[in-house]
N, C-alpha and C. Protein backbone atom coordinates (compact mmCIF):
# COMPACT_ATOMS: atom_id res chain seq x y z
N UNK A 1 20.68 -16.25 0.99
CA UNK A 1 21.08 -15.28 -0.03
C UNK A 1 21.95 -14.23 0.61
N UNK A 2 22.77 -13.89 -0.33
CA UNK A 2 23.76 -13.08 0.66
C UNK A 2 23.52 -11.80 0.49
N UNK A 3 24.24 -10.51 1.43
CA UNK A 3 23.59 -9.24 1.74
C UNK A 3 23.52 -8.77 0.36
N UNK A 4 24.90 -9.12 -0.40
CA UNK A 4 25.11 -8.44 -1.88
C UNK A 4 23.71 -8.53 -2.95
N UNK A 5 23.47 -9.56 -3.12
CA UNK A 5 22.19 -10.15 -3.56
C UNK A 5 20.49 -9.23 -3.08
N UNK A 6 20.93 -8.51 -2.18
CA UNK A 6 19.72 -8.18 -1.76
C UNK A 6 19.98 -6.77 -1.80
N UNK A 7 18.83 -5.89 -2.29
CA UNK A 7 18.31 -4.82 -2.04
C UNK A 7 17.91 -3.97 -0.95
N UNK A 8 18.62 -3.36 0.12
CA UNK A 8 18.92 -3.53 1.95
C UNK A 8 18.47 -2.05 2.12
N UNK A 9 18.66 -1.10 1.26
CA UNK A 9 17.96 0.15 1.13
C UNK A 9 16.99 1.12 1.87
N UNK A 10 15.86 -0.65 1.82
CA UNK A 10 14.57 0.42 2.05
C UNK A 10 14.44 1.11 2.78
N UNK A 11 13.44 2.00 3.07
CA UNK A 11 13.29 2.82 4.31
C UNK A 11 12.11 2.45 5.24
N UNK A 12 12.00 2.17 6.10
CA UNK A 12 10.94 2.10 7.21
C UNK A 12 9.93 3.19 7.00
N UNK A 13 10.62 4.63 6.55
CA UNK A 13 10.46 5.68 6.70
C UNK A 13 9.06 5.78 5.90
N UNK A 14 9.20 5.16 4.76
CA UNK A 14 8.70 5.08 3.79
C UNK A 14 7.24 4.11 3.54
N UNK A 15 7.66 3.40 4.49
CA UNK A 15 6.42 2.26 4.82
C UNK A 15 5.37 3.32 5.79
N UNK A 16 5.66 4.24 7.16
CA UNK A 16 4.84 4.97 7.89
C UNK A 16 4.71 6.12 6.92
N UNK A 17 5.24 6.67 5.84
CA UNK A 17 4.52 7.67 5.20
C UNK A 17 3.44 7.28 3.95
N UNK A 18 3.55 5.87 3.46
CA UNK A 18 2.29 5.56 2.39
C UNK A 18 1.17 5.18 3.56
N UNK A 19 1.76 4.32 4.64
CA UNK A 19 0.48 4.06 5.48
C UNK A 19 -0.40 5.42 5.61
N UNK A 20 0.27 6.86 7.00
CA UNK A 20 -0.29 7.70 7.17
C UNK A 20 -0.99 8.38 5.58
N UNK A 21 -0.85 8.11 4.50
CA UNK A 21 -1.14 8.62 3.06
C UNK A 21 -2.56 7.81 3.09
N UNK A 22 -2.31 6.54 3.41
CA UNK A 22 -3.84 5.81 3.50
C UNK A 22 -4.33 5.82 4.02
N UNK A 23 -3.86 6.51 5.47
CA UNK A 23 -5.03 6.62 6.52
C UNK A 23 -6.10 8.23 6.34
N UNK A 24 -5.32 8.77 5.89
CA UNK A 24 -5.97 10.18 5.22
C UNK A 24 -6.99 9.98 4.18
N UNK A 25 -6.68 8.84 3.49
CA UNK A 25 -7.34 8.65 1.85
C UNK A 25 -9.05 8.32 2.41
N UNK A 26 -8.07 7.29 3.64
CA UNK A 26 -9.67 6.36 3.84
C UNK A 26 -10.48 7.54 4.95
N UNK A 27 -9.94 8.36 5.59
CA UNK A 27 -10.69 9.09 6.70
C UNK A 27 -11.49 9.84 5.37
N UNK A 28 -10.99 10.44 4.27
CA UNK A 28 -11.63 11.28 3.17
C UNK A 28 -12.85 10.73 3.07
N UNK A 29 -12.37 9.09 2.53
CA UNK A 29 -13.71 8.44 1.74
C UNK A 29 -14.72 8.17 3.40
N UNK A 30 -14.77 8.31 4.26
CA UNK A 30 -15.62 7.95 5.36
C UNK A 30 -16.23 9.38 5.74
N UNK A 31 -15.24 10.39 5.33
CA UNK A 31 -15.88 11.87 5.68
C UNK A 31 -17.23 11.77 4.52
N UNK A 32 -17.23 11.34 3.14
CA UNK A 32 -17.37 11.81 2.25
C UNK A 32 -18.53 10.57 2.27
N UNK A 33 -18.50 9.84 2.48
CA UNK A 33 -19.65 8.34 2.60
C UNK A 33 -20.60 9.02 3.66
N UNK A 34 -20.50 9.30 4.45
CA UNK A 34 -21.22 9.73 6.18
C UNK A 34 -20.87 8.89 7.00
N UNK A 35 -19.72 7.90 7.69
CA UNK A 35 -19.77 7.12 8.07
C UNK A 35 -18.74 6.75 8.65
N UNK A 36 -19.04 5.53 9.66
CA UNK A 36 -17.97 5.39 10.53
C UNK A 36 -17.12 4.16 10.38
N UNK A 37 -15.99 3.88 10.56
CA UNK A 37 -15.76 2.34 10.47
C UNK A 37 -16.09 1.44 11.22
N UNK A 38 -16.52 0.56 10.85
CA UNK A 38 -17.22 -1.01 11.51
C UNK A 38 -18.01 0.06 12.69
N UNK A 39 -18.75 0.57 12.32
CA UNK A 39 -19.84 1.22 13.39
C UNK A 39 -21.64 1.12 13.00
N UNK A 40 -21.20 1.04 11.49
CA UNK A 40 -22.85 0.46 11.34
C UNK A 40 -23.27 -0.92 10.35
N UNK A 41 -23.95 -0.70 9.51
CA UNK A 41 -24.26 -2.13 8.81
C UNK A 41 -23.08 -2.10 7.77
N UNK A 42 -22.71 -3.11 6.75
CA UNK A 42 -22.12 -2.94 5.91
C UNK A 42 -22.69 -2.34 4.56
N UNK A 43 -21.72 -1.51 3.93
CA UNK A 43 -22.13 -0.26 2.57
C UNK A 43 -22.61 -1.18 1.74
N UNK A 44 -23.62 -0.73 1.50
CA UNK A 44 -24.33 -2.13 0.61
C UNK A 44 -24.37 -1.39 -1.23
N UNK A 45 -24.29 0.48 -0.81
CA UNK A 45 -24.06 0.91 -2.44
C UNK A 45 -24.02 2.14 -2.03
N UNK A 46 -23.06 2.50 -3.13
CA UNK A 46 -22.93 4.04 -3.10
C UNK A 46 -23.70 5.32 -3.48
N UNK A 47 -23.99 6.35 -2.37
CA UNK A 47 -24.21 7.16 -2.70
C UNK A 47 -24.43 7.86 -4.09
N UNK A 48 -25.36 8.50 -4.30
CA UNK A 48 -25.04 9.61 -5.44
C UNK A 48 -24.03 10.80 -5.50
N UNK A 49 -24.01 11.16 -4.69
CA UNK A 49 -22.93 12.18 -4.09
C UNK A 49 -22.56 12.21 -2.56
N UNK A 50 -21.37 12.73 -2.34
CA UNK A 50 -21.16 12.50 -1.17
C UNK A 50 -21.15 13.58 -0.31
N UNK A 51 -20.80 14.14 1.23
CA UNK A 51 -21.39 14.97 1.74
C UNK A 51 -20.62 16.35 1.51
N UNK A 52 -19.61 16.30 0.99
CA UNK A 52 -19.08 17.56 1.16
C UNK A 52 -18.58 17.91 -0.42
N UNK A 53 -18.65 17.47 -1.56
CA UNK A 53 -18.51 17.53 -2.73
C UNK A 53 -18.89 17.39 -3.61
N UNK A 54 -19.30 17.87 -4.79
CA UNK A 54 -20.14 17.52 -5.92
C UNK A 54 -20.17 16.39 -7.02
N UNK A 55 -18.58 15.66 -6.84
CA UNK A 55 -18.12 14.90 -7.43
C UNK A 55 -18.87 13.30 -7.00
N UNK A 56 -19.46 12.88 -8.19
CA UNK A 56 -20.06 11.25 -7.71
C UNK A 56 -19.09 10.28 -6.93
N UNK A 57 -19.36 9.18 -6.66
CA UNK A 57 -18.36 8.36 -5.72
C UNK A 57 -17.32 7.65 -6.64
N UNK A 58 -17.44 7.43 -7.69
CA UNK A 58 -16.16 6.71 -8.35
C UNK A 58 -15.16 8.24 -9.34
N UNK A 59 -15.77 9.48 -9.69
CA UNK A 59 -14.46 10.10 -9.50
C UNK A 59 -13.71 10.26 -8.43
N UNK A 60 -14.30 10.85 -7.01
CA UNK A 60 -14.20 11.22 -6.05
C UNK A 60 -13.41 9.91 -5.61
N UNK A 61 -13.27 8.77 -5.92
CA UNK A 61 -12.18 7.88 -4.86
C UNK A 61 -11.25 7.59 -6.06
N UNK A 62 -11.43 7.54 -7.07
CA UNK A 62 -10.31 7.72 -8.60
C UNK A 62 -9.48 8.73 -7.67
N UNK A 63 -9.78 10.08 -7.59
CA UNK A 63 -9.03 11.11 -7.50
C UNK A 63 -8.13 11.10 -6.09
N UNK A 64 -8.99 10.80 -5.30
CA UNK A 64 -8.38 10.13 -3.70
C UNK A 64 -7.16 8.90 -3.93
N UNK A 65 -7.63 7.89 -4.61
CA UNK A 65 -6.97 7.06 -4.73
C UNK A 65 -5.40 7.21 -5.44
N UNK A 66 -5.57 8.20 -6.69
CA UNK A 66 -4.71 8.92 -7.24
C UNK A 66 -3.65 9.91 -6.20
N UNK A 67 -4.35 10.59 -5.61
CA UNK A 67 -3.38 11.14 -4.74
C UNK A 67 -2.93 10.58 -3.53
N UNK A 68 -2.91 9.58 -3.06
CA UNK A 68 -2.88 8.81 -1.79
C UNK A 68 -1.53 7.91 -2.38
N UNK A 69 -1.69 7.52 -3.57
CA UNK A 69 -0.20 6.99 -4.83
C UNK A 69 0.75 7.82 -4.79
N UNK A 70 0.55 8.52 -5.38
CA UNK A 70 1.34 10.17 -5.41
C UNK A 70 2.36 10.58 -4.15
N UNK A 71 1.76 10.85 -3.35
CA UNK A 71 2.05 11.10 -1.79
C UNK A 71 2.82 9.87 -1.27
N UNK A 72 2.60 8.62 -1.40
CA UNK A 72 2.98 6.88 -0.99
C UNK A 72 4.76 6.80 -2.00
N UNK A 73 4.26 7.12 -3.26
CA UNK A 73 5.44 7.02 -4.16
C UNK A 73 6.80 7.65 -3.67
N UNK A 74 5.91 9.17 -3.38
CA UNK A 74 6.85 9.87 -3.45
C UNK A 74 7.86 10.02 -1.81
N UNK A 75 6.77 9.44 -0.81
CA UNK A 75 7.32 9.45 0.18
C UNK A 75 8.26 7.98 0.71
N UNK A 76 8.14 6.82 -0.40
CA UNK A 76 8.51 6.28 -0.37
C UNK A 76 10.48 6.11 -1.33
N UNK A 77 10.14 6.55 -2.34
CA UNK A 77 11.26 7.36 -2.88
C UNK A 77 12.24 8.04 -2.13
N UNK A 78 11.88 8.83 -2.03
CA UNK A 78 12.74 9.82 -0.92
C UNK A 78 13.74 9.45 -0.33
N UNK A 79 12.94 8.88 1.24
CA UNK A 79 14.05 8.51 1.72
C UNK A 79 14.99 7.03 1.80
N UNK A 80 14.12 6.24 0.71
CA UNK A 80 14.77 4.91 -0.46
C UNK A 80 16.20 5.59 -0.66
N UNK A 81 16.07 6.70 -1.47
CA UNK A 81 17.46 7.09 -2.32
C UNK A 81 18.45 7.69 -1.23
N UNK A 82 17.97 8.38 -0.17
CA UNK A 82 18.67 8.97 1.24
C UNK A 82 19.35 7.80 1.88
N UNK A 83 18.58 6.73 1.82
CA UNK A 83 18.97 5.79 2.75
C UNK A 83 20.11 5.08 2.28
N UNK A 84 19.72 4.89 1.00
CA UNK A 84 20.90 3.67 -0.08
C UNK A 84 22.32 4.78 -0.60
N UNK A 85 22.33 6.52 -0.49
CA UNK A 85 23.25 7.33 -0.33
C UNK A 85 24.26 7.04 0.51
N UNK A 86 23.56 6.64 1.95
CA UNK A 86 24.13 7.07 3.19
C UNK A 86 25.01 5.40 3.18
N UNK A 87 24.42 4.31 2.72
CA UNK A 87 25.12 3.14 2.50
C UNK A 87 26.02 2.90 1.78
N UNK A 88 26.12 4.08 0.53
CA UNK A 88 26.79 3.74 -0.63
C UNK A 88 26.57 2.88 -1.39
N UNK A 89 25.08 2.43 -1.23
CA UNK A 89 24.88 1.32 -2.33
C UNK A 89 24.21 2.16 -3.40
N UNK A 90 24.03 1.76 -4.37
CA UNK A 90 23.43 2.70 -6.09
C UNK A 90 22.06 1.95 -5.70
N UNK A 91 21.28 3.36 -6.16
CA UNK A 91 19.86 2.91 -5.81
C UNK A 91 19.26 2.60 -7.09
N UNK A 92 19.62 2.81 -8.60
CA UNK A 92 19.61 2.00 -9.83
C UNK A 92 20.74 0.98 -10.49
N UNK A 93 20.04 -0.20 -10.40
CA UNK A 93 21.12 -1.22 -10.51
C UNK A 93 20.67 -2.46 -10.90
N UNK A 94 21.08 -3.48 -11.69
CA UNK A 94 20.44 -4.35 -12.14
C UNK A 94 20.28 -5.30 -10.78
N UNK A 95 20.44 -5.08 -9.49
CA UNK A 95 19.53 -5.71 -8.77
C UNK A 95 18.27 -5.01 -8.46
N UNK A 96 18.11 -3.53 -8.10
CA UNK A 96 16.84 -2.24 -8.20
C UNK A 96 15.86 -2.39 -9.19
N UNK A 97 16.54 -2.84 -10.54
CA UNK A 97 15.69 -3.05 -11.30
C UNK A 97 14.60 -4.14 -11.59
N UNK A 98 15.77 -5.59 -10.70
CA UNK A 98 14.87 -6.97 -11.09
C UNK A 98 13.74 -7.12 -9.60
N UNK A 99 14.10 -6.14 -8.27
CA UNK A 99 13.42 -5.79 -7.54
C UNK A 99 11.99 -5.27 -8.01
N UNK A 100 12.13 -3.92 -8.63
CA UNK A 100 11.26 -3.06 -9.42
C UNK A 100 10.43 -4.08 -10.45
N UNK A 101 10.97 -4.35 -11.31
CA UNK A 101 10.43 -5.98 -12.54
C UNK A 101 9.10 -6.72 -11.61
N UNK A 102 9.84 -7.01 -10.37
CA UNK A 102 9.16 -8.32 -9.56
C UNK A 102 8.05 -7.69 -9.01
N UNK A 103 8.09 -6.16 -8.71
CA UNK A 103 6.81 -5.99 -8.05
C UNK A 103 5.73 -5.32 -9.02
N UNK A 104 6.42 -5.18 -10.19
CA UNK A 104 5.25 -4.51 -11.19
C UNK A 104 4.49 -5.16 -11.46
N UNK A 105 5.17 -6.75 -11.84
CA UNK A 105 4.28 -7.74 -12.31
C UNK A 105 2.84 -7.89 -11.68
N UNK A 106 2.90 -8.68 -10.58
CA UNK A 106 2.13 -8.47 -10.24
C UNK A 106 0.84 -7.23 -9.88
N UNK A 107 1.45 -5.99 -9.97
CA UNK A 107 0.73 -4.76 -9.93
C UNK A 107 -0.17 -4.48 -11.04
N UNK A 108 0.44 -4.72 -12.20
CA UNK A 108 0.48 -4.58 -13.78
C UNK A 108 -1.38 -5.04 -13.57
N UNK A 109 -0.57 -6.49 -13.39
CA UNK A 109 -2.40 -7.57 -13.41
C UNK A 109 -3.32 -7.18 -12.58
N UNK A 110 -2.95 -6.97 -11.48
CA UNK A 110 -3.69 -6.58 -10.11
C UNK A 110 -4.34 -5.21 -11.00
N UNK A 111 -4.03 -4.23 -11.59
CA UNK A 111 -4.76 -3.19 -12.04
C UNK A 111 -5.20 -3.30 -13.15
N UNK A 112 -5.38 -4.15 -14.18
CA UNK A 112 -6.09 -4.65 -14.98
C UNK A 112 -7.02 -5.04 -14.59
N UNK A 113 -6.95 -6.70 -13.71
CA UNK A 113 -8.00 -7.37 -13.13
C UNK A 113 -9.18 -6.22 -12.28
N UNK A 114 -8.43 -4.55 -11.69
CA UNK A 114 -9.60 -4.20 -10.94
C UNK A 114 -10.34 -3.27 -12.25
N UNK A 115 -9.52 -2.91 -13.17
CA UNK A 115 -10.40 -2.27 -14.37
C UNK A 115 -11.25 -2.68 -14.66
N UNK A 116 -10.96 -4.55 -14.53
CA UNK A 116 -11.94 -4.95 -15.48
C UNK A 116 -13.38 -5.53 -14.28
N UNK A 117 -12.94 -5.27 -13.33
CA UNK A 117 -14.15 -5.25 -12.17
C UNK A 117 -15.04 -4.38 -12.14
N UNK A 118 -14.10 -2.83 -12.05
CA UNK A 118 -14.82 -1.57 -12.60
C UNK A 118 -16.25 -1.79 -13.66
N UNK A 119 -15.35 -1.88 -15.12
CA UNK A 119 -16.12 -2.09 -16.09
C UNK A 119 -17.21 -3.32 -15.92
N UNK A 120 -17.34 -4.13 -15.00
CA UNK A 120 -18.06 -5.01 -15.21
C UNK A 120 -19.03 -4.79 -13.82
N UNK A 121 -19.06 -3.92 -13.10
CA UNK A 121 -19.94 -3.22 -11.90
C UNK A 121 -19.39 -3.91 -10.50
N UNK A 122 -18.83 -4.70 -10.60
CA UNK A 122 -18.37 -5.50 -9.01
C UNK A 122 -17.18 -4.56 -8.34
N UNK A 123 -18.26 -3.97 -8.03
CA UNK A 123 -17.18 -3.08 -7.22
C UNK A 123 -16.91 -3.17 -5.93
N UNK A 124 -17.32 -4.29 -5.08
CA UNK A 124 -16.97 -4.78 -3.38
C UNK A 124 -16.25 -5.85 -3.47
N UNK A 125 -15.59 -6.06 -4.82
CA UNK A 125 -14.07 -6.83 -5.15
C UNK A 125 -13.17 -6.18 -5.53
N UNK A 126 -13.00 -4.29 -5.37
CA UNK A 126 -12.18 -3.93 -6.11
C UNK A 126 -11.06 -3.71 -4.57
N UNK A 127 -11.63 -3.38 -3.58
CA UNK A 127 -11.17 -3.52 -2.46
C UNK A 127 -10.03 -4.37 -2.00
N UNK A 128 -10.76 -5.91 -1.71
CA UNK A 128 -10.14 -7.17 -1.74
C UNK A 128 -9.22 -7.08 -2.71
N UNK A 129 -9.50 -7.10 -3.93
CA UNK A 129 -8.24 -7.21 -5.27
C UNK A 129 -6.81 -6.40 -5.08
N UNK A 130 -7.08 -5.08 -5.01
CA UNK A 130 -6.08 -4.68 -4.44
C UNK A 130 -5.02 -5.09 -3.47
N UNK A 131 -5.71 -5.44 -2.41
CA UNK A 131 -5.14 -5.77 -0.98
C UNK A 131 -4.65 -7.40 -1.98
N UNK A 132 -5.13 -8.17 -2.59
CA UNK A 132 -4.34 -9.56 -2.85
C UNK A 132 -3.09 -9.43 -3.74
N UNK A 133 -3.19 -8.30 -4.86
CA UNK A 133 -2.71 -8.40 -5.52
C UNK A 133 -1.08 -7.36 -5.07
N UNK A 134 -0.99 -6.59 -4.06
CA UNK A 134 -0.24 -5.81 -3.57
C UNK A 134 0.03 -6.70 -3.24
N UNK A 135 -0.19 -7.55 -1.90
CA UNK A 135 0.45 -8.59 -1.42
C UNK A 135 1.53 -9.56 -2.12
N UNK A 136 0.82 -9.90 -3.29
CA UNK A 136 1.60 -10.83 -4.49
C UNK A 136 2.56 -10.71 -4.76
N UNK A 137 2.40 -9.08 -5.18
CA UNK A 137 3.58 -8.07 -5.34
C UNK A 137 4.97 -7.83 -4.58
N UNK A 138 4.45 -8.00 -3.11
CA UNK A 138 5.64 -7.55 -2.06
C UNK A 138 6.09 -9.46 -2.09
N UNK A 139 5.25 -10.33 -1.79
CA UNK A 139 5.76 -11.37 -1.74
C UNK A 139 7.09 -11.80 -3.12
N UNK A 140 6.54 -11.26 -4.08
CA UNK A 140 7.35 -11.77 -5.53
C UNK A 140 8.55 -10.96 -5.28
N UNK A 141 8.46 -10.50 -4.65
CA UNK A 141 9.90 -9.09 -4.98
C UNK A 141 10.36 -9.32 -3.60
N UNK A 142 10.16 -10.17 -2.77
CA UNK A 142 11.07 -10.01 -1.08
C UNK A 142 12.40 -10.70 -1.42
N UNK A 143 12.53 -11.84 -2.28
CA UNK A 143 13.52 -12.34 -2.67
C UNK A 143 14.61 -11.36 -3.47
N UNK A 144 14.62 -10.35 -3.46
CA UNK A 144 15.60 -9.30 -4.03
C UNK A 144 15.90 -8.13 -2.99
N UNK A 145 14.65 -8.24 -1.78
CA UNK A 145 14.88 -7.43 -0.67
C UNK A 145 14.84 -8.04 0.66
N UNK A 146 14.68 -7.04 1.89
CA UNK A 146 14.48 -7.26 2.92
C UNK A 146 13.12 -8.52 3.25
N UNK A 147 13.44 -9.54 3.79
CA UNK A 147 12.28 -10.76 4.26
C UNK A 147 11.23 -10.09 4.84
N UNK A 148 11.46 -9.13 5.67
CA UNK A 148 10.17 -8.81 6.07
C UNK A 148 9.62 -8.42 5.36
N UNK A 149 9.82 -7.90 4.01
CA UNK A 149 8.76 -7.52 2.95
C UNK A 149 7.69 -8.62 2.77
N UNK A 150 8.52 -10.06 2.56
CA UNK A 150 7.49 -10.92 2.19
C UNK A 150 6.19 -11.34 3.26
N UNK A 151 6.59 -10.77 4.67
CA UNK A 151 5.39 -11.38 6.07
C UNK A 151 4.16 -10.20 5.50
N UNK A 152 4.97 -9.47 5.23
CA UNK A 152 4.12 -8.25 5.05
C UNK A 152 2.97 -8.29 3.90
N UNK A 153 3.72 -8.84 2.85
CA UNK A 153 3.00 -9.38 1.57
C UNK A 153 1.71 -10.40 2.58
N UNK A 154 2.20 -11.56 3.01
CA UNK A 154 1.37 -12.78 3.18
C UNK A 154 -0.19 -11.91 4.09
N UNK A 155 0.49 -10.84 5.08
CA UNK A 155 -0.90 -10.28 5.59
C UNK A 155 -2.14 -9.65 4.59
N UNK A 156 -1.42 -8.79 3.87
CA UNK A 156 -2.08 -7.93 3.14
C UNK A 156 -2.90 -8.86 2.14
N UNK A 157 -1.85 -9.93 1.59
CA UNK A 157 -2.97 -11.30 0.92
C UNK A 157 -4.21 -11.58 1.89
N UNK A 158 -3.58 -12.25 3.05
CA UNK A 158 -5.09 -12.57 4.22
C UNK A 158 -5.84 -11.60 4.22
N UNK A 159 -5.77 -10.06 4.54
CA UNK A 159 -6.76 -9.03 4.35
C UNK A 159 -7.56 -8.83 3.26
N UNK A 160 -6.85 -9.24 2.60
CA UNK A 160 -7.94 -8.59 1.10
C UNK A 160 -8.50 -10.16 0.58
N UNK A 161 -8.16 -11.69 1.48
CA UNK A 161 -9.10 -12.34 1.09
C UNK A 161 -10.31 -12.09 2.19
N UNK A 162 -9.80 -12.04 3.14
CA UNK A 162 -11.27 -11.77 4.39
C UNK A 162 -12.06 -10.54 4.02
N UNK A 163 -11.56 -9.31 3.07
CA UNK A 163 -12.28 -8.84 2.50
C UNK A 163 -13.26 -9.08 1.70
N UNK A 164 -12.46 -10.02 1.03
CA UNK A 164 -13.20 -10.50 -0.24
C UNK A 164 -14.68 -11.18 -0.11
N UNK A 165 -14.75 -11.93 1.25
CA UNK A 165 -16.03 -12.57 1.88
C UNK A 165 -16.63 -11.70 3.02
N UNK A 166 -16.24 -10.27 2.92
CA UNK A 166 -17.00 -9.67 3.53
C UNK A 166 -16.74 -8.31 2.92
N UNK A 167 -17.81 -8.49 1.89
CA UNK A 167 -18.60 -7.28 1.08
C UNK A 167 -19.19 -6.13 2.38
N UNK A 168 -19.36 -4.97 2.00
CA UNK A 168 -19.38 -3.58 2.35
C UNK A 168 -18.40 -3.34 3.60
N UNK A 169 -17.50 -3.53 3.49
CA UNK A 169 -16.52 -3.35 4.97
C UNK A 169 -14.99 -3.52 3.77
N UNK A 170 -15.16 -3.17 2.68
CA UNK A 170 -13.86 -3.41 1.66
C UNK A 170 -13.00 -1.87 2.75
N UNK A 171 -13.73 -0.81 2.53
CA UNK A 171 -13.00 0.36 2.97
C UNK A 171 -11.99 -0.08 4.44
N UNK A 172 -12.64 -0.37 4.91
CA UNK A 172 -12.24 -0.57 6.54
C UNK A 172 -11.14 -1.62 6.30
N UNK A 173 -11.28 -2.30 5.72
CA UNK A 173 -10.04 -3.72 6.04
C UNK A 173 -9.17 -3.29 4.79
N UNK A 174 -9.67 -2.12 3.82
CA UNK A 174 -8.51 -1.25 3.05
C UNK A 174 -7.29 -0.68 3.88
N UNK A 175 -8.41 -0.10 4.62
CA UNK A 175 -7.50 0.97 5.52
C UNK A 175 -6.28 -0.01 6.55
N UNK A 176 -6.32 -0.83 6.50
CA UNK A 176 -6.32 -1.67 7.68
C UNK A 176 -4.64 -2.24 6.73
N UNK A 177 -4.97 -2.98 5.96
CA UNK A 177 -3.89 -3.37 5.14
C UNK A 177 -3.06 -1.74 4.84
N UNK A 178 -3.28 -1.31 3.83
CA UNK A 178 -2.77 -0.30 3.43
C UNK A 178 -2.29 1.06 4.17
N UNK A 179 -2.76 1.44 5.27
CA UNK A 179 -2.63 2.15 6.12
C UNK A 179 -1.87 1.71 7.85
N UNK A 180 -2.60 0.94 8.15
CA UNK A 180 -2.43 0.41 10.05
C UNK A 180 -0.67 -0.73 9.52
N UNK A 181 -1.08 -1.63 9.03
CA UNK A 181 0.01 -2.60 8.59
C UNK A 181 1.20 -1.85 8.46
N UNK A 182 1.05 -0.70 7.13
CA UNK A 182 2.11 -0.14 6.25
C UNK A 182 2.89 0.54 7.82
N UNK A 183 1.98 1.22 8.64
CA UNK A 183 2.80 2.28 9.56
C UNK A 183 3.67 0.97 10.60
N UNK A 184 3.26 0.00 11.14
CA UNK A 184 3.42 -1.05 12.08
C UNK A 184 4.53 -1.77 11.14
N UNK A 185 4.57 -2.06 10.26
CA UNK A 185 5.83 -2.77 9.27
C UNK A 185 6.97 -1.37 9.25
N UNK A 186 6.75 -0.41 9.08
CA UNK A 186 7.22 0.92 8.72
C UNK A 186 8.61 1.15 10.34
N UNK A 187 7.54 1.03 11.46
CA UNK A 187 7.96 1.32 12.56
C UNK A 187 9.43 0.17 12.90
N UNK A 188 8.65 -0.96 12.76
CA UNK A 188 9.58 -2.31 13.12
C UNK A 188 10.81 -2.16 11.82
N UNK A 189 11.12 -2.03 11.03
CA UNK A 189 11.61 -1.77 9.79
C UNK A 189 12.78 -0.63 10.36
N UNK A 190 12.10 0.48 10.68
CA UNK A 190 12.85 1.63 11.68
C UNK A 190 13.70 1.30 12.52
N UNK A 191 13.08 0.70 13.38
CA UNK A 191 14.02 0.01 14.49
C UNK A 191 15.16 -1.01 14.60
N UNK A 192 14.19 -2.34 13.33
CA UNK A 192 15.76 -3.06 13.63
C UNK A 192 16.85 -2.68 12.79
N UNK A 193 16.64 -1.56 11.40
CA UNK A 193 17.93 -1.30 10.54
C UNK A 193 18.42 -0.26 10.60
N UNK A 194 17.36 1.30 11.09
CA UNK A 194 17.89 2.09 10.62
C UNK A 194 17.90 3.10 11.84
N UNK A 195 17.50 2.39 13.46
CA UNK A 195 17.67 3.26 14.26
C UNK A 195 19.23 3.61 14.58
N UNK A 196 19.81 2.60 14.59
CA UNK A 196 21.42 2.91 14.80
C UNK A 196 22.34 3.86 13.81
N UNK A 197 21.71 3.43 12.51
CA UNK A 197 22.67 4.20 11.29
C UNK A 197 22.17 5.79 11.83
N UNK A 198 20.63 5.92 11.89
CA UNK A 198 20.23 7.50 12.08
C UNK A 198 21.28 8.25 13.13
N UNK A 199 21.31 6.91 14.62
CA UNK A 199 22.10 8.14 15.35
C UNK A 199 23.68 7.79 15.13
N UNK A 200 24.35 6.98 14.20
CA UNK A 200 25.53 7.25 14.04
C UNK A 200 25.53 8.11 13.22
N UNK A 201 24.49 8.80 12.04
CA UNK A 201 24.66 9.52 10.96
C UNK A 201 24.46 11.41 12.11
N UNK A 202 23.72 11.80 13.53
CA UNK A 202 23.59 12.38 13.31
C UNK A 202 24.85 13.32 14.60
C-alpha cells in the first residue's frame, strides 16, 4: 500500500503519554486495593471501600478509568495534529476518517460487551475484554496506518487472552498492555519516524 494510502501522522509521542496515563490509573487502583503487583495471591473480590477514599470500587475505577481516557485522548491528539502540521498532511480527511471508522468499530462492541459483563457481575473479564477488544481495534485500523500499529494490536490481543485465564491478576496484565506496551511501542515509533524530523524541525 502506498505512503498516500496511509495515515503516517501518528505520534510516538502519543503512544508514551496514554501508556504513562495508565501507569498512573493502575498505581491509583493498587494504592486504593492495598496492594502490590504479582506480589501476593490473586484479587479474588473487591473491597468495600478502598484505602484512601470513600468511594466503593466500581465508582472509584469508573472515575479512574474515565480520566486515564481523557488524559490518553487528549495526549494523543495533540501531538497527532502537530505532527501531521509539520508534514503537511490534513489531519481530517477521508482517509482520518476511514482510519477513525476502523477503530471505533471494534471499540463500539468491546464497550458494550464490557457493560454487559458489568451488568451481569463478571467482572475478572472486564479486564481481559478490554485488552482483546483494543487490540481488534488497532489491528482493524493498521491497514489505513502505520504496520506497527497492527504488532501492537496482536500483543495487546495475547494479553488480555492470558488475562482472561488468569482471573485476579486482570489489573496487572492491564497495566502491562495498556501502560508498559503503549510507552515501549511509543518509544520505538519515536525513533524510527520522528527522531530525525524533530531535529531537522528544531
Amino acid at each position: 500500500m502506498s505512503r498516500s494510502s496511509r495515515f503516517i501522522s501518528l505520534s510516538g509521542l502519543s503512544g508514551i503519554i496514554a501508556g504513562l496515563a495508565a501507569l498512573l490509573g493502575a498505581t491509583a487502583g493498587y494504592i486504593y486495593l492495598g496492594r502490590r503487583p504479582f506480589a501476593e495471591a490473586p484479587l479474588a473480590f473487591l473491597p468495600g471501600q478502598g484505602t484512601f477514599t470513600t468511594l466503593s470500587p466500581i465508582p472509584f475505577f469508573t472515575l479512574t478509568a474515565m480520566i486515564v481516557l481523557l488524559v490518553a485522548l487528549a495526549g494523543g491528539i495533540l501531538p497527532t495534529i502537530r505532527r501531521a502540521q509539520q508534514q503537511g498532511q490534513p489531519v481530517w480527511s477521508p482517509l482520518s476518517r476511514r482510519l477513525l471508522i476502523s477503530l471505533l468499530i471494534p471499540l463500539t462492541a468491546g464497550g458494550v460487551f464490557v457493560l454487559a459483563l458489568y451488568v451481569q457481575g463478571v467482572l475478572t473479564l472486564i479486564a481481559p475484554a478490554t485488552l482483546v477488544f483494543y487490540g481488534l481495534s488497532l489491528v482493524n485500523a493498521a491497514k489505513y496506518t502505520l504496520g506497527d500499529i497492527y504488532y501492537l494490536g496482536l500483543m495487546e490481543m495475547a494479553l488480555g487472552l492470558i488475562a482472561s485465564f488468569a482471573p485476579g491478576y486482570g489489573l496487572e496484565l492491564w497495566s502491562l498492555g495498556f501502560g508498559v506496551l503503549h510507552i515501549l511501542y511509543g518509544i520505538s515509533m519515536w525513533n524510527r519516524y520522528e527522531r530525525d524530523e524533530t531535529l531537522s524541525h528544531a
